[in-house]
Protein backbone atom coordinates (compact mmCIF):
# COMPACT_ATOMS: atom_id res chain seq x y z
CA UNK A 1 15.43 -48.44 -1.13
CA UNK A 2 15.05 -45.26 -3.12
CA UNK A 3 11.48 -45.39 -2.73
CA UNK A 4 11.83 -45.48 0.66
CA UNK A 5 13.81 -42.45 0.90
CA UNK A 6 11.68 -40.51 -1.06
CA UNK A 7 8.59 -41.81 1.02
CA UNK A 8 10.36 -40.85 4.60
CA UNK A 9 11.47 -37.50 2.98
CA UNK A 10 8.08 -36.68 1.86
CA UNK A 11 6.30 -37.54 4.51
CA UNK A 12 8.85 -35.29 6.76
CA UNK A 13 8.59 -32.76 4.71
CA UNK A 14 4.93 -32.69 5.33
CA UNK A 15 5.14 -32.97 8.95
CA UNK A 16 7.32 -30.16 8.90
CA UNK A 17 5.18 -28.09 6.70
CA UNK A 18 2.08 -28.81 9.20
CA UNK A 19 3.96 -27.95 12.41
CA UNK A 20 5.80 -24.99 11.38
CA UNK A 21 2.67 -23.76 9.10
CA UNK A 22 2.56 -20.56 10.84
CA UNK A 23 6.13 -19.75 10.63
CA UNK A 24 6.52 -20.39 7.16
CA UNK A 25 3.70 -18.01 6.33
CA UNK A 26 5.08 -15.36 8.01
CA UNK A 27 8.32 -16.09 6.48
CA UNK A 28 6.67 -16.42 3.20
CA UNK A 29 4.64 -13.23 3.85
CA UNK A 30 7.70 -11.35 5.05
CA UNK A 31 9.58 -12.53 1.95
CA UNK A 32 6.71 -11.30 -0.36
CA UNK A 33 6.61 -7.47 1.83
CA UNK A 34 10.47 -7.33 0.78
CA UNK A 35 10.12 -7.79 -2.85
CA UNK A 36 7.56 -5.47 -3.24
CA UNK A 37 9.07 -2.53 -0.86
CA UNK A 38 12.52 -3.16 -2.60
CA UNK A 39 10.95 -2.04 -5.78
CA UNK A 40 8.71 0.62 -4.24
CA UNK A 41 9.34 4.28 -2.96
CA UNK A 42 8.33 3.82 0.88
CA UNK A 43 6.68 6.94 2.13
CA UNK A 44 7.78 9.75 4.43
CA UNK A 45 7.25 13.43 5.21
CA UNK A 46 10.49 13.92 4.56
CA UNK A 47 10.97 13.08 1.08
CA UNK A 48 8.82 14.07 -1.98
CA UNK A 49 8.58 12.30 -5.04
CA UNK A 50 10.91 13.67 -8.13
CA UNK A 51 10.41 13.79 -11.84
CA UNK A 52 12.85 10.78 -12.24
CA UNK A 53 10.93 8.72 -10.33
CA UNK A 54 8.88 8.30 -13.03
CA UNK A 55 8.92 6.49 -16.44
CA UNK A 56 8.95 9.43 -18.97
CA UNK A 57 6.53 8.50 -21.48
CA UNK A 58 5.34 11.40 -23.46
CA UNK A 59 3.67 10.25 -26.09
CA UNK A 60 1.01 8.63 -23.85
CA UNK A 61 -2.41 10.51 -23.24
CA UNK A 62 -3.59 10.80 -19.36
CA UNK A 63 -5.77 13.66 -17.95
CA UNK A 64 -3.66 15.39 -16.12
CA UNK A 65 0.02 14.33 -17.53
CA UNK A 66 0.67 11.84 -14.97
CA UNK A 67 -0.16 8.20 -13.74
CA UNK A 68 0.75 7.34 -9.83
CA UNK A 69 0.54 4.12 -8.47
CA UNK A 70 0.61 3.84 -4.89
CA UNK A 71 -0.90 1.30 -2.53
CA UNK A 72 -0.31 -0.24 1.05
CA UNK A 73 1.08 -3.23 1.61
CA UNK A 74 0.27 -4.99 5.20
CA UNK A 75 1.00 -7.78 7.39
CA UNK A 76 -0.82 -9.17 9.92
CA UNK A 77 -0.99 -12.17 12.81
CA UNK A 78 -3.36 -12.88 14.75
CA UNK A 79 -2.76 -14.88 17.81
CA UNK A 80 -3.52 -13.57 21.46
CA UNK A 81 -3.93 -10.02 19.88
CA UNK A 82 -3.57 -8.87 16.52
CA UNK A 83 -0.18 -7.44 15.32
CA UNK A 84 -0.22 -5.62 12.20
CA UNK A 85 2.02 -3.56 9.96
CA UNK A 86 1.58 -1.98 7.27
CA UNK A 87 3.45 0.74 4.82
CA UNK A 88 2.40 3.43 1.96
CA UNK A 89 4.25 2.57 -1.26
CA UNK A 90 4.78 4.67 -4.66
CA UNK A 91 5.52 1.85 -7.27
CA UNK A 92 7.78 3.89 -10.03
CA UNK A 93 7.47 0.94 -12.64
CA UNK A 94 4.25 1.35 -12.88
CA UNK A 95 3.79 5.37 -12.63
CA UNK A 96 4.63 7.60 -15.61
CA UNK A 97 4.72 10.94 -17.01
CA UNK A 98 3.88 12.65 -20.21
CA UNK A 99 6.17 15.88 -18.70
CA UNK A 100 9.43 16.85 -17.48
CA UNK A 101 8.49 20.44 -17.05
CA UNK A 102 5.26 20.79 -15.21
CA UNK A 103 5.65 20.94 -11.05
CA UNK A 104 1.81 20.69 -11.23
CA UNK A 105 2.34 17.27 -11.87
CA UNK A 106 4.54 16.02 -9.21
CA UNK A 107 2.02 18.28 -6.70
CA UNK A 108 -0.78 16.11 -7.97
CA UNK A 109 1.84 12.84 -7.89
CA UNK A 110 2.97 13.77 -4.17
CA UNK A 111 -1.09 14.59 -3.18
CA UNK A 112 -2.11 11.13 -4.23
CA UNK A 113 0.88 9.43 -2.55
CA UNK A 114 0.22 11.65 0.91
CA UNK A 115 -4.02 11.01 0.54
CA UNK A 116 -2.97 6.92 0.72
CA UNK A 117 -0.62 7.46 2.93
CA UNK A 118 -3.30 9.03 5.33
CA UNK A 119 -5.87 6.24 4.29
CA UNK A 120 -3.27 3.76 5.83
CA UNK A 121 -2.88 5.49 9.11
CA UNK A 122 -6.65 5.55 9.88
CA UNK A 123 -6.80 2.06 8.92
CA UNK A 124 -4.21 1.36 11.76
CA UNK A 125 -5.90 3.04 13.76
CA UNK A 126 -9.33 1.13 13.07
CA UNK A 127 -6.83 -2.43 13.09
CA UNK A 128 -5.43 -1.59 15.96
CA UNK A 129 -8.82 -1.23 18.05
CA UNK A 130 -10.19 -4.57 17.15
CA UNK A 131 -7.54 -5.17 19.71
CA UNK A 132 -10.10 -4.01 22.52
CA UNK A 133 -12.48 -6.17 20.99
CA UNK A 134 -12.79 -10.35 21.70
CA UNK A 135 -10.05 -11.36 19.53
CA UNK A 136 -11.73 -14.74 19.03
CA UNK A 137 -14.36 -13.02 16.33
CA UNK A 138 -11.57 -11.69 14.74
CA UNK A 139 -9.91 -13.47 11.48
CA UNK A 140 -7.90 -12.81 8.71
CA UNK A 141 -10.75 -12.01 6.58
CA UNK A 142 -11.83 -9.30 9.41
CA UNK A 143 -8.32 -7.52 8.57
CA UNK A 144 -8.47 -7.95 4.88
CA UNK A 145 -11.54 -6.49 4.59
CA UNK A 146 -10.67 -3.31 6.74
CA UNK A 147 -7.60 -3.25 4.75
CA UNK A 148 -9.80 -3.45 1.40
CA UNK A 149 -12.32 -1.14 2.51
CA UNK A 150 -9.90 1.90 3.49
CA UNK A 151 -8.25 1.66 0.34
CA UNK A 152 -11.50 1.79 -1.03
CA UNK A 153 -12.16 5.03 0.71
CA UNK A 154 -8.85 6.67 -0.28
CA UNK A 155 -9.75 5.71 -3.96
CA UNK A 156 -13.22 7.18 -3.71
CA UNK A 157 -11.60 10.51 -1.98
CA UNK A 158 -8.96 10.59 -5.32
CA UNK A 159 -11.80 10.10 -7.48
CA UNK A 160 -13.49 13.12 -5.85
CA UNK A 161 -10.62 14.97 -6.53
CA UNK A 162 -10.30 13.95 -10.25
CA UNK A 163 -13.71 15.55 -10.67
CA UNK A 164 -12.31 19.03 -10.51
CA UNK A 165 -12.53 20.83 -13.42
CA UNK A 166 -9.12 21.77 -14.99
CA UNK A 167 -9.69 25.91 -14.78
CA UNK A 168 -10.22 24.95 -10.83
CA UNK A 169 -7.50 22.63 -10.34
CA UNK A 170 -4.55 24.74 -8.97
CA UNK A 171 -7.56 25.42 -5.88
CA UNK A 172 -8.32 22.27 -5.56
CA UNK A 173 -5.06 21.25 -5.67
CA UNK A 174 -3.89 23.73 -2.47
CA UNK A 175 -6.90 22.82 -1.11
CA UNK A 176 -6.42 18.80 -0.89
CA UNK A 177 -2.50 19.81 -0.21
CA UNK A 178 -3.80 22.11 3.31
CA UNK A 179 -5.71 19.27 4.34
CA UNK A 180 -3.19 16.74 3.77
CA UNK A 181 -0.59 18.50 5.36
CA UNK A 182 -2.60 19.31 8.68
CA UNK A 183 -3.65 15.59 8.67
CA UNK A 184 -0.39 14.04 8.38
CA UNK A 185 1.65 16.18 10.92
């Protein structure tokens, strides 16, 4: 009789999981976009980041005094047109600084965060205008590796900016800031 139970359970279970497949992923995906946003800094123009969003660790060794993690984390469905949303995180677990006293380093911090946070927005803007396109080609490997590829870019644009040399940073520095700030508004 047990057996039985179990069996009619089981096989519900799995008739569930096959009908409602789509809901649960989103449902799982949605649940896995919460736990990382409720442990991340969300961007916005209107707030900058602050030395104590950052692990103080001085007695580690980085370049320039400071490591920022940011990323994007998206979502996306495809059905009769693609709906996607995604959002430009600073993860403070994972960021640190070597200095309480230096506002160069939360200017370099903030530039990062802002230079993702305009990689994001032209990714939209590429995600978004698959939507013109026949939706049937498109997949979720199509999105992921947009998503992948304009992260890519944003990394190779920081890495550019790494290359400065220090005696020219405070330029460079203005100069990334001007751009960023006439892209974003």
């Amino acid at each position: 009789m047990k057996k039985k139970i179990f069996i009619i359970i089981l096989f519900s279970v799995l008739v569930c999981s096959l009908v409602y497949r789509k809901d649960l992923k989103r449902l799982y995906n949605n649940y896995q976009e919460f736990r990382v946003l409720n442990n991340s800094i969300v961007w916005s123009s209107e707030k900058k980041l602050k030395f104590s969003d950052f692990n103080y660790e001085p007695e580690k060794i980085q370049m320039d005094n400071v490591a920022v993690t940011v990323g994007i984390i998206s979502v996306h469905d495809i059905s009769k047109k693609i709906t996607h949303r995604s959002t430009t995180i600073f993860m403070p677990k994972e960021s640190f600084i070597t200095n309480k006293n230096d506002s160069l380093i939360l200017r370099i911090a903030q530039a990062r965060f802002d230079l993702c946070e305009l990689y994001r927005r032209k990714m939209e803007l590429k995600i978004t205008s698959l939507n013109k396109q026949n939706i049937e080609s498109i997949n979720t490997d199509s999105i992921t590796k947009y998503e992948e590829l304009y992260y890519a870019l944003f990394e190779k644009e920081w890495d550019k900016f790494n290359e400065i040399k220090t005696n020219e940073l405070s330029i460079g520095l203005m100069k990334m800031e001007k751009y960023l700030e006439q892209e974003l508004n």
